[in-house]
N, C-alpha and C. Protein backbone atom coordinates (compact mmCIF):
# COMPACT_ATOMS: atom_id res chain seq x y z
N UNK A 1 -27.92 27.84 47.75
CA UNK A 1 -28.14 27.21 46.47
C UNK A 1 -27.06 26.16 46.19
N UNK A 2 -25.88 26.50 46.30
CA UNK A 2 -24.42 25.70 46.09
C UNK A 2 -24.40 24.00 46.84
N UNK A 3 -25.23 24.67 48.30
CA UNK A 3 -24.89 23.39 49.01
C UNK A 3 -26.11 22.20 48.38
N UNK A 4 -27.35 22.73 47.53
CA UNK A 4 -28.12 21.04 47.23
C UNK A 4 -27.50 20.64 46.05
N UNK A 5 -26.31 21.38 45.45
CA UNK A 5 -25.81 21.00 43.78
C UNK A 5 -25.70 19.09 44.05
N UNK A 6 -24.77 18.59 45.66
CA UNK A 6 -24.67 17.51 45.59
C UNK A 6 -25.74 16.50 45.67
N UNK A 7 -27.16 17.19 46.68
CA UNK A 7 -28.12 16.33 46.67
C UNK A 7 -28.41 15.86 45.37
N UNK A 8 -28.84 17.22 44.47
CA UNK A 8 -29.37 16.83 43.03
C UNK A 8 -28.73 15.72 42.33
N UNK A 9 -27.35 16.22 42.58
CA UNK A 9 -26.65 15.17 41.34
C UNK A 9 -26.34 13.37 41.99
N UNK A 10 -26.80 13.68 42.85
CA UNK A 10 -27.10 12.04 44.08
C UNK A 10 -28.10 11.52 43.51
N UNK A 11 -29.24 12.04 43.91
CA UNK A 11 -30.36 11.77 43.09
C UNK A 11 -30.17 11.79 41.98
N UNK A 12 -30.13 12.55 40.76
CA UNK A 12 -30.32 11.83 39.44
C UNK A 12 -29.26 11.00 39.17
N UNK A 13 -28.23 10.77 39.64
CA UNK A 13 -27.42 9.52 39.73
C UNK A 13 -27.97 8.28 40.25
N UNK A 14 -28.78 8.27 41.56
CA UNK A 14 -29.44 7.08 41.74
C UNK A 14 -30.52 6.65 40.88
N UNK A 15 -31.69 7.65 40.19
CA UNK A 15 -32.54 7.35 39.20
C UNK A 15 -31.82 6.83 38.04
N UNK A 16 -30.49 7.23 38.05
CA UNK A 16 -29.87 6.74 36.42
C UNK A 16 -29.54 5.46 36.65
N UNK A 17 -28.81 4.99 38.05
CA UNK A 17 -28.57 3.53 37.92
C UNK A 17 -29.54 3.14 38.21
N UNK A 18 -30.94 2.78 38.66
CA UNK A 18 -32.15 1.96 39.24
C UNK A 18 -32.62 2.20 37.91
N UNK A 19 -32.76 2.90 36.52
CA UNK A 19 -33.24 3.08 35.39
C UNK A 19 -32.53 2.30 35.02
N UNK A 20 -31.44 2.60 34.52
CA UNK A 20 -30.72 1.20 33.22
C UNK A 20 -30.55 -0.09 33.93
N UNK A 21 -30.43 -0.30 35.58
CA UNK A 21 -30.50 -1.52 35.56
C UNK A 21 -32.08 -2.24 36.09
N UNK A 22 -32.95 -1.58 35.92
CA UNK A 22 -33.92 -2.08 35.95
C UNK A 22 -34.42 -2.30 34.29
N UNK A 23 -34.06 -1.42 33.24
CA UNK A 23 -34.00 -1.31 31.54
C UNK A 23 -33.81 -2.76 31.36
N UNK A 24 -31.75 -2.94 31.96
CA UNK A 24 -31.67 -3.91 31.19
C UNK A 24 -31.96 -4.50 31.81
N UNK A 25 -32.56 -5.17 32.71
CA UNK A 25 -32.85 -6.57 33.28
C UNK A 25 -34.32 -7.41 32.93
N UNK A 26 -35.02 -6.15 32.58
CA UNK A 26 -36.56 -6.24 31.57
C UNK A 26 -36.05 -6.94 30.30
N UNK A 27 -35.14 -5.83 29.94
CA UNK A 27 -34.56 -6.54 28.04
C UNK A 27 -33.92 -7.87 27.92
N UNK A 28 -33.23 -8.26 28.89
CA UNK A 28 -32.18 -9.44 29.15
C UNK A 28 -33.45 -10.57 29.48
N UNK A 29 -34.32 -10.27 30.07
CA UNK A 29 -35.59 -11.72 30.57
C UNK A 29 -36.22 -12.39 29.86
N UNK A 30 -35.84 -12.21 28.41
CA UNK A 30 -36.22 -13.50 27.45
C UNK A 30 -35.35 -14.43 27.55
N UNK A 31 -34.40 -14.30 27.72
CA UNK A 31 -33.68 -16.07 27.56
C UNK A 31 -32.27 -15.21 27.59
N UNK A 32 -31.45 -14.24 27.56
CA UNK A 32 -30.26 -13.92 27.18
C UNK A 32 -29.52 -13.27 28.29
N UNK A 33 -30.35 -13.79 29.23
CA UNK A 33 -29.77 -12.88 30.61
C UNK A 33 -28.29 -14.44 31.32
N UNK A 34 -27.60 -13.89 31.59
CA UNK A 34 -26.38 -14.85 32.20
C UNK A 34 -26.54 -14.21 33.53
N UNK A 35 -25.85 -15.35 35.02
CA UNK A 35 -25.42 -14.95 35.46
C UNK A 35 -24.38 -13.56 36.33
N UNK A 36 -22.91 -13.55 35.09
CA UNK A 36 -22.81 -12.56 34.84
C UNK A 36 -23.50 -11.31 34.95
N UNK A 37 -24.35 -11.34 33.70
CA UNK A 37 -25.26 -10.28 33.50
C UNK A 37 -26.28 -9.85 35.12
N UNK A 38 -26.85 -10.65 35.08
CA UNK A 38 -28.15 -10.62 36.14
C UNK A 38 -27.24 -10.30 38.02
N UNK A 39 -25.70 -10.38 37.93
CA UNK A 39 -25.63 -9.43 39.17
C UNK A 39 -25.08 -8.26 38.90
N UNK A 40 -24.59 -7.68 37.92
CA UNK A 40 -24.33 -6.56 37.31
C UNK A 40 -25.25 -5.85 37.55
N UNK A 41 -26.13 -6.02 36.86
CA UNK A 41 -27.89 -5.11 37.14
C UNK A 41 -28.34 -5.03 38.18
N UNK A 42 -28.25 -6.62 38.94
CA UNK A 42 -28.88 -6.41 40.53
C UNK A 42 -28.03 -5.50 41.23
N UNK A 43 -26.50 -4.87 41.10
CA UNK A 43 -25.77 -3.94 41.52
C UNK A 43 -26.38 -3.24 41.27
N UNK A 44 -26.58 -2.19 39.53
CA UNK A 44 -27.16 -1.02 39.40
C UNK A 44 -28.24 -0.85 40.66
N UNK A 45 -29.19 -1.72 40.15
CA UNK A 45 -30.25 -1.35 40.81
C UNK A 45 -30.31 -1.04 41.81
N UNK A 46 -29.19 -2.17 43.15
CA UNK A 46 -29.26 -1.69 44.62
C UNK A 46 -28.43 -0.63 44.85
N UNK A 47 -27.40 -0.28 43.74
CA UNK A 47 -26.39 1.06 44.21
C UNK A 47 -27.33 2.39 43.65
N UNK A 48 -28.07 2.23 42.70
CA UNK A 48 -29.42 3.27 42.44
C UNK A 48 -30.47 3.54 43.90
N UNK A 49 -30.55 2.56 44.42
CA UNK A 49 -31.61 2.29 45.35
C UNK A 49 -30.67 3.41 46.54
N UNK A 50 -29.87 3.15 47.18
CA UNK A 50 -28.84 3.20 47.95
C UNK A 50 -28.56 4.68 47.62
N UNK A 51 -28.51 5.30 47.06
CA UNK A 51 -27.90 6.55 46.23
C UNK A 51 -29.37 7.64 46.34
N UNK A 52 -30.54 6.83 46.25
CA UNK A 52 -31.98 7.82 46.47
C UNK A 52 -32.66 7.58 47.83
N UNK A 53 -32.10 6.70 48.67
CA UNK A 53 -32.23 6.55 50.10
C UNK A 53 -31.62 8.09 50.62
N UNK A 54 -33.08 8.31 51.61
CA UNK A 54 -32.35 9.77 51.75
C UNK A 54 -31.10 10.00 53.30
N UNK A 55 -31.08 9.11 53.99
CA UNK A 55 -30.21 9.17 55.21
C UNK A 55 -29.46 7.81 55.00
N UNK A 56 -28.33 7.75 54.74
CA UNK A 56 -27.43 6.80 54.52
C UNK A 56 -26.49 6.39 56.24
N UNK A 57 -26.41 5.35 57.09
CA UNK A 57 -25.33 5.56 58.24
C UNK A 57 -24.22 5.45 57.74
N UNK A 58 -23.26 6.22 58.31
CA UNK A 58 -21.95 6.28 57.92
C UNK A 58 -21.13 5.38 59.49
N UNK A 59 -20.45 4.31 58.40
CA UNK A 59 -19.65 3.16 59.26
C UNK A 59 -18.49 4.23 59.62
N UNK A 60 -17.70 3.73 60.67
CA UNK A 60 -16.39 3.93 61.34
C UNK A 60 -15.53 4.36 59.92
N UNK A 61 -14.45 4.95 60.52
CA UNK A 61 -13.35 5.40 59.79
C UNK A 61 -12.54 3.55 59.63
N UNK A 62 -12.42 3.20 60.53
CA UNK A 62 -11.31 1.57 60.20
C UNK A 62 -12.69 0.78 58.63
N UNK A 63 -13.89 0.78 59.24
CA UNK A 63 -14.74 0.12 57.77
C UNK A 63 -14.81 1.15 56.90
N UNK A 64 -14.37 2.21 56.36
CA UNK A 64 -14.18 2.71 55.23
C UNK A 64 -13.06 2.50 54.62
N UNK A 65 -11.69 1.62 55.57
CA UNK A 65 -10.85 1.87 54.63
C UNK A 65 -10.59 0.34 54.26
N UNK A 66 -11.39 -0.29 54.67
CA UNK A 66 -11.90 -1.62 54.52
C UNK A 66 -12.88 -1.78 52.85
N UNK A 67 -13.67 -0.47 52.63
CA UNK A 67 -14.44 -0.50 51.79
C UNK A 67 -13.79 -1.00 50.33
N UNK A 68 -12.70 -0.48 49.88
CA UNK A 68 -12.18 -0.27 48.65
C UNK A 68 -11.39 -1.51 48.16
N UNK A 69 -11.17 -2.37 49.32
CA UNK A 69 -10.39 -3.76 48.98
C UNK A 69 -10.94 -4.49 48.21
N UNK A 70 -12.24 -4.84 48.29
CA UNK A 70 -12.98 -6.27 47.48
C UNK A 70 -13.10 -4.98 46.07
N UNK A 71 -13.54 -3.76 46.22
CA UNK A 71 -13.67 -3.62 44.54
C UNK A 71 -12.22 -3.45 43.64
N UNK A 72 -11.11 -3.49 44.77
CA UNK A 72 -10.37 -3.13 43.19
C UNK A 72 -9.75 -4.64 42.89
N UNK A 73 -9.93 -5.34 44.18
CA UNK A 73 -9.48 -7.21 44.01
C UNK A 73 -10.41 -7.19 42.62
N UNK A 74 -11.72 -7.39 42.62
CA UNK A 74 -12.77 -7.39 41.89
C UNK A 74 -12.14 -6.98 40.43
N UNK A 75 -11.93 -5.46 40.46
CA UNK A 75 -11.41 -4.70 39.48
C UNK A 75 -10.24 -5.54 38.57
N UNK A 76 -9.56 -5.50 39.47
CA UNK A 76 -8.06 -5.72 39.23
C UNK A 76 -8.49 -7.32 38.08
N UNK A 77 -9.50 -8.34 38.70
CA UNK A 77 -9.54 -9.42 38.34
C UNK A 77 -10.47 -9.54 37.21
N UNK A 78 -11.35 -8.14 36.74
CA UNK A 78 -11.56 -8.16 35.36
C UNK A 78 -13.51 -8.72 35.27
N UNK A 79 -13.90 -8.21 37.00
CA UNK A 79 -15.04 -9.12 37.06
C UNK A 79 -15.95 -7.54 37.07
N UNK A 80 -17.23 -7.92 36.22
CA UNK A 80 -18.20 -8.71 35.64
C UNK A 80 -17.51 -8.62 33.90
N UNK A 81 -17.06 -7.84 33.54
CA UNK A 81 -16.38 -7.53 32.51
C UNK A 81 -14.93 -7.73 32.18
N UNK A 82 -14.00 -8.12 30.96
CA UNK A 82 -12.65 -8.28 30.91
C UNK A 82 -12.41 -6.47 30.96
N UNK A 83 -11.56 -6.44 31.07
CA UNK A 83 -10.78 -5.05 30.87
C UNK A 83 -9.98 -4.93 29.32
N UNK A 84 -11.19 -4.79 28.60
CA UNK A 84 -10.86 -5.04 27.17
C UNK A 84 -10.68 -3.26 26.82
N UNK A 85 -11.57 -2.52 26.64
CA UNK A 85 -11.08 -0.88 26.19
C UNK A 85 -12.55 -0.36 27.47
N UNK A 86 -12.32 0.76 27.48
CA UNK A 86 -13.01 1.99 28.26
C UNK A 86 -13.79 1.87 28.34
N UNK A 87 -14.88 1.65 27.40
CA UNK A 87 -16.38 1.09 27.98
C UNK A 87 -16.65 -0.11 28.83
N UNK A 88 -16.08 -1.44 28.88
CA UNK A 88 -15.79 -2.21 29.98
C UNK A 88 -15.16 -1.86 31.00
N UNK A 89 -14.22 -0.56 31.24
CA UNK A 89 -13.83 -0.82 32.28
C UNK A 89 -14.75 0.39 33.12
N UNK A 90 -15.05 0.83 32.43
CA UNK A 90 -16.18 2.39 32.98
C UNK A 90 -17.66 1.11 33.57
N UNK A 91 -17.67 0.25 32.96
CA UNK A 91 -18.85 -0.52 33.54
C UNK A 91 -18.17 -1.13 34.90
N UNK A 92 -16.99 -1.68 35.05
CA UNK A 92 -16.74 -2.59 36.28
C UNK A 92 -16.57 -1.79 37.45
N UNK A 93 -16.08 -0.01 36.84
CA UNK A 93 -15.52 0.78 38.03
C UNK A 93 -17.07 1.44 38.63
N UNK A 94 -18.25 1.16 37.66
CA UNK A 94 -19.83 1.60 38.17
C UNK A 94 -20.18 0.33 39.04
N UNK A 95 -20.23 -0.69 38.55
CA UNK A 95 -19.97 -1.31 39.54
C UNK A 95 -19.51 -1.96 41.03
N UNK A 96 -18.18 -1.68 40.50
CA UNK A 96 -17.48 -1.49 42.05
C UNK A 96 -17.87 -0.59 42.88
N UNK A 97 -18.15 0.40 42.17
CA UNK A 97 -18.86 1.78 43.12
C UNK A 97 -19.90 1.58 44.12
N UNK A 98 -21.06 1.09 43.36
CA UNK A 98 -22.12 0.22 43.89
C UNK A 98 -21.78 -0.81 45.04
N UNK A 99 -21.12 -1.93 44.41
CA UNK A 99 -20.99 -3.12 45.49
C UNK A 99 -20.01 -1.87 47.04
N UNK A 100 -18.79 -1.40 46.60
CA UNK A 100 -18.47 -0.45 48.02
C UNK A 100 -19.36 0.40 48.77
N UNK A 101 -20.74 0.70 48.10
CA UNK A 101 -21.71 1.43 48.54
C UNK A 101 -22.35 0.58 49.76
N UNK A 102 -22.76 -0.37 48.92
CA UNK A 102 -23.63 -1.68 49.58
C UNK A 102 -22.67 -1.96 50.59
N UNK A 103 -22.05 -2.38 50.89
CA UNK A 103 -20.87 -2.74 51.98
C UNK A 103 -20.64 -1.56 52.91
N UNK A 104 -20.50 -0.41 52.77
CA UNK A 104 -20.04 1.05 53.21
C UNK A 104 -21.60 0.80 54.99
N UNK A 105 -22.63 0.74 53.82
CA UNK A 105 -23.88 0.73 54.70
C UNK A 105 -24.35 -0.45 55.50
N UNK A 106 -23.76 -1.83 54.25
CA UNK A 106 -23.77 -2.86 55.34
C UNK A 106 -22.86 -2.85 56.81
N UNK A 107 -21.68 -2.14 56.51
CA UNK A 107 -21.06 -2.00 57.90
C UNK A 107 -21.27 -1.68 59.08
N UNK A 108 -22.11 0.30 58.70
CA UNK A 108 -22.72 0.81 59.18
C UNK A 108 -23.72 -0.01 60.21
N UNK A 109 -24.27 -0.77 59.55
CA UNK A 109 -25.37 -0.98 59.93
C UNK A 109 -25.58 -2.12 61.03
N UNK A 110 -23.73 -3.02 60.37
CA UNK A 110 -23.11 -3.75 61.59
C UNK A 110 -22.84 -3.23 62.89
N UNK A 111 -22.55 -1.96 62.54
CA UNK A 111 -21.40 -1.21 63.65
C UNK A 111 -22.90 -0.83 64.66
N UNK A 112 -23.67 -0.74 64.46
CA UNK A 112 -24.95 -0.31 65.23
C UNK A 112 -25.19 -1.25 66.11
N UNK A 113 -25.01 -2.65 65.87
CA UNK A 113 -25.15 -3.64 66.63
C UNK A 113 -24.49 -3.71 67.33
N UNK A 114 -23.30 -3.82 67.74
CA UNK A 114 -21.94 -4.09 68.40
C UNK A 114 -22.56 -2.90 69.58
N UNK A 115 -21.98 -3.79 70.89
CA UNK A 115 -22.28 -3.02 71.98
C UNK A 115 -21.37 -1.86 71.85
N UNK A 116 -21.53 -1.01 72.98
CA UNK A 116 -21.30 0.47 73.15
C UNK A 116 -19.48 0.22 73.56
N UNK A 117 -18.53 1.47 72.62
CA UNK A 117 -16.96 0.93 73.13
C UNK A 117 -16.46 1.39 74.40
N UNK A 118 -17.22 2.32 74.16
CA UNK A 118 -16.63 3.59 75.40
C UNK A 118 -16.96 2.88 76.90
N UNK A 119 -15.44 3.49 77.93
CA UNK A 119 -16.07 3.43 79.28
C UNK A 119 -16.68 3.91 80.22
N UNK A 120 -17.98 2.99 81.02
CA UNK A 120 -18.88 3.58 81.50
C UNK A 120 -18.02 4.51 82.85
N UNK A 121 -18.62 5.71 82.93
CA UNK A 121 -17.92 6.64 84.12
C UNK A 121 -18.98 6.82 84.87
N UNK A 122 -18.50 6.69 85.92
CA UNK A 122 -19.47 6.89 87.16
C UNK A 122 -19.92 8.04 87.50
N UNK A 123 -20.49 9.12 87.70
CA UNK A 123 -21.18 10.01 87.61
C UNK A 123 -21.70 10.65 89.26
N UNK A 124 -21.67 9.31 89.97
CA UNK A 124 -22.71 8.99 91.32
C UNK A 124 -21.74 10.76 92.08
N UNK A 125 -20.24 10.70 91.97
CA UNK A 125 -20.20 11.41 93.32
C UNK A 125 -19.80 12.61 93.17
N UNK A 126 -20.01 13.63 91.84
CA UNK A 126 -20.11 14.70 91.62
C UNK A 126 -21.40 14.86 91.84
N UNK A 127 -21.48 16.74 92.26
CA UNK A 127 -22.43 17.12 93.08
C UNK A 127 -23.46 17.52 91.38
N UNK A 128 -24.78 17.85 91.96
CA UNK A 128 -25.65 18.25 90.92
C UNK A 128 -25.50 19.49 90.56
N UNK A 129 -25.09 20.53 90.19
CA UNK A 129 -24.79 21.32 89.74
C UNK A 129 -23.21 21.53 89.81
N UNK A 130 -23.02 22.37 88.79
CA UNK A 130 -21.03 22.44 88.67
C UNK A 130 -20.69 24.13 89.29
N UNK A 131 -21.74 24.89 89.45
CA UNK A 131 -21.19 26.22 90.15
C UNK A 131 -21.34 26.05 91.66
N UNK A 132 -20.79 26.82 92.47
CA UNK A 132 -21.06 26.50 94.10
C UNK A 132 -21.99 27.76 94.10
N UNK A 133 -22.85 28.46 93.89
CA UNK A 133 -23.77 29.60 93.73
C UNK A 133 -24.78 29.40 92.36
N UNK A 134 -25.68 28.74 92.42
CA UNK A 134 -26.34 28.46 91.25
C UNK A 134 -27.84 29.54 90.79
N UNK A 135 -27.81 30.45 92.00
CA UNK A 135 -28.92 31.46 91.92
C UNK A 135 -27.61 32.50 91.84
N UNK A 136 -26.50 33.08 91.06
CA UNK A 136 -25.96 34.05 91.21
C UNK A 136 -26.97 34.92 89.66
N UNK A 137 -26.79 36.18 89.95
CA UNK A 137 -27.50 37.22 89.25
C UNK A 137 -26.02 37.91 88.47
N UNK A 138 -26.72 37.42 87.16
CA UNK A 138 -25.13 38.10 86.56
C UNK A 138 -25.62 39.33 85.26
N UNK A 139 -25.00 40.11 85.97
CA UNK A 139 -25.00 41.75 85.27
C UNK A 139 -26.59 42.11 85.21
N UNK A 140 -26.81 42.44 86.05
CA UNK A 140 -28.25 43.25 86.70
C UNK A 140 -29.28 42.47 86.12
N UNK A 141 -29.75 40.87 85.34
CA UNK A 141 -30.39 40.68 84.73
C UNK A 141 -31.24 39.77 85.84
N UNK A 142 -32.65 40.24 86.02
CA UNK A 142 -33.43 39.13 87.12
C UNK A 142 -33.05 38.32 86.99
């Protein structure tokens, strides 16, 4: 029971961001939507999207620690929101969350491409089996 507590709360976390930023981006499409505004939402939405995707690839350990740079540059610089009190900054750090998501998987998804690192070992002049008795009968069992 313990171990789907995280699926659940993945999922209704991704329905919550693909909900408000699909909400506001409906409400904002009369005329009052900015820039600004309109990649904020396109975040929700793809870090919602991203969050109810059910097999995510997980990039290398060196691109995870790669992940966290552009959001707190981001952070730090007060973008999509100033860092005026707690509700702006609870929006930029949902944000950032998102855009490191998007990146986490874009890596992933780099790292798939990139040929193979490891070296190829030759195999040719070990024998086909690894025991020297490969019909031995062990403890009276046919």
């Amino acid at each position: 029971m313990w171990a789907s507590i995280p699926a659940v709360l993945r999922v209704m976390a991704g329905w919550l961001l693909l909900g408000i930023g699909l909400l506001d981006l409906a409400v904002e499409l009369d005329g009052g939507l900015t820039v600004t505004y309109l990649v904020f939402h396109i975040g929700l939405c793809v870090g919602g999207i991203l969050l109810l995707v059910r097999r995510r690839p997980m990039p290398s350990f060196a691109a995870l620690i790669l992940v966290p740079i552009p959001g707190l540059t981001g952070l730090l610089y007060g973008y999509p929101f100033p860092l005026i009190d707690w509700f702006h900054t609870a929006a930029d750090l949902i944000f950032w969350s998102c855009a490191g998501l998007l990146l986490t998987v874009a890596l992933a998804l780099a790292e798939r491409l990139l040929p193979e690192r490891r070296t190829p070992v030759d195999l040719s002049h070990y024998p086909g089996h690894a025991e020297p008795r490969a019909t031995e009968n062990v403890g009276g069992l046919p």
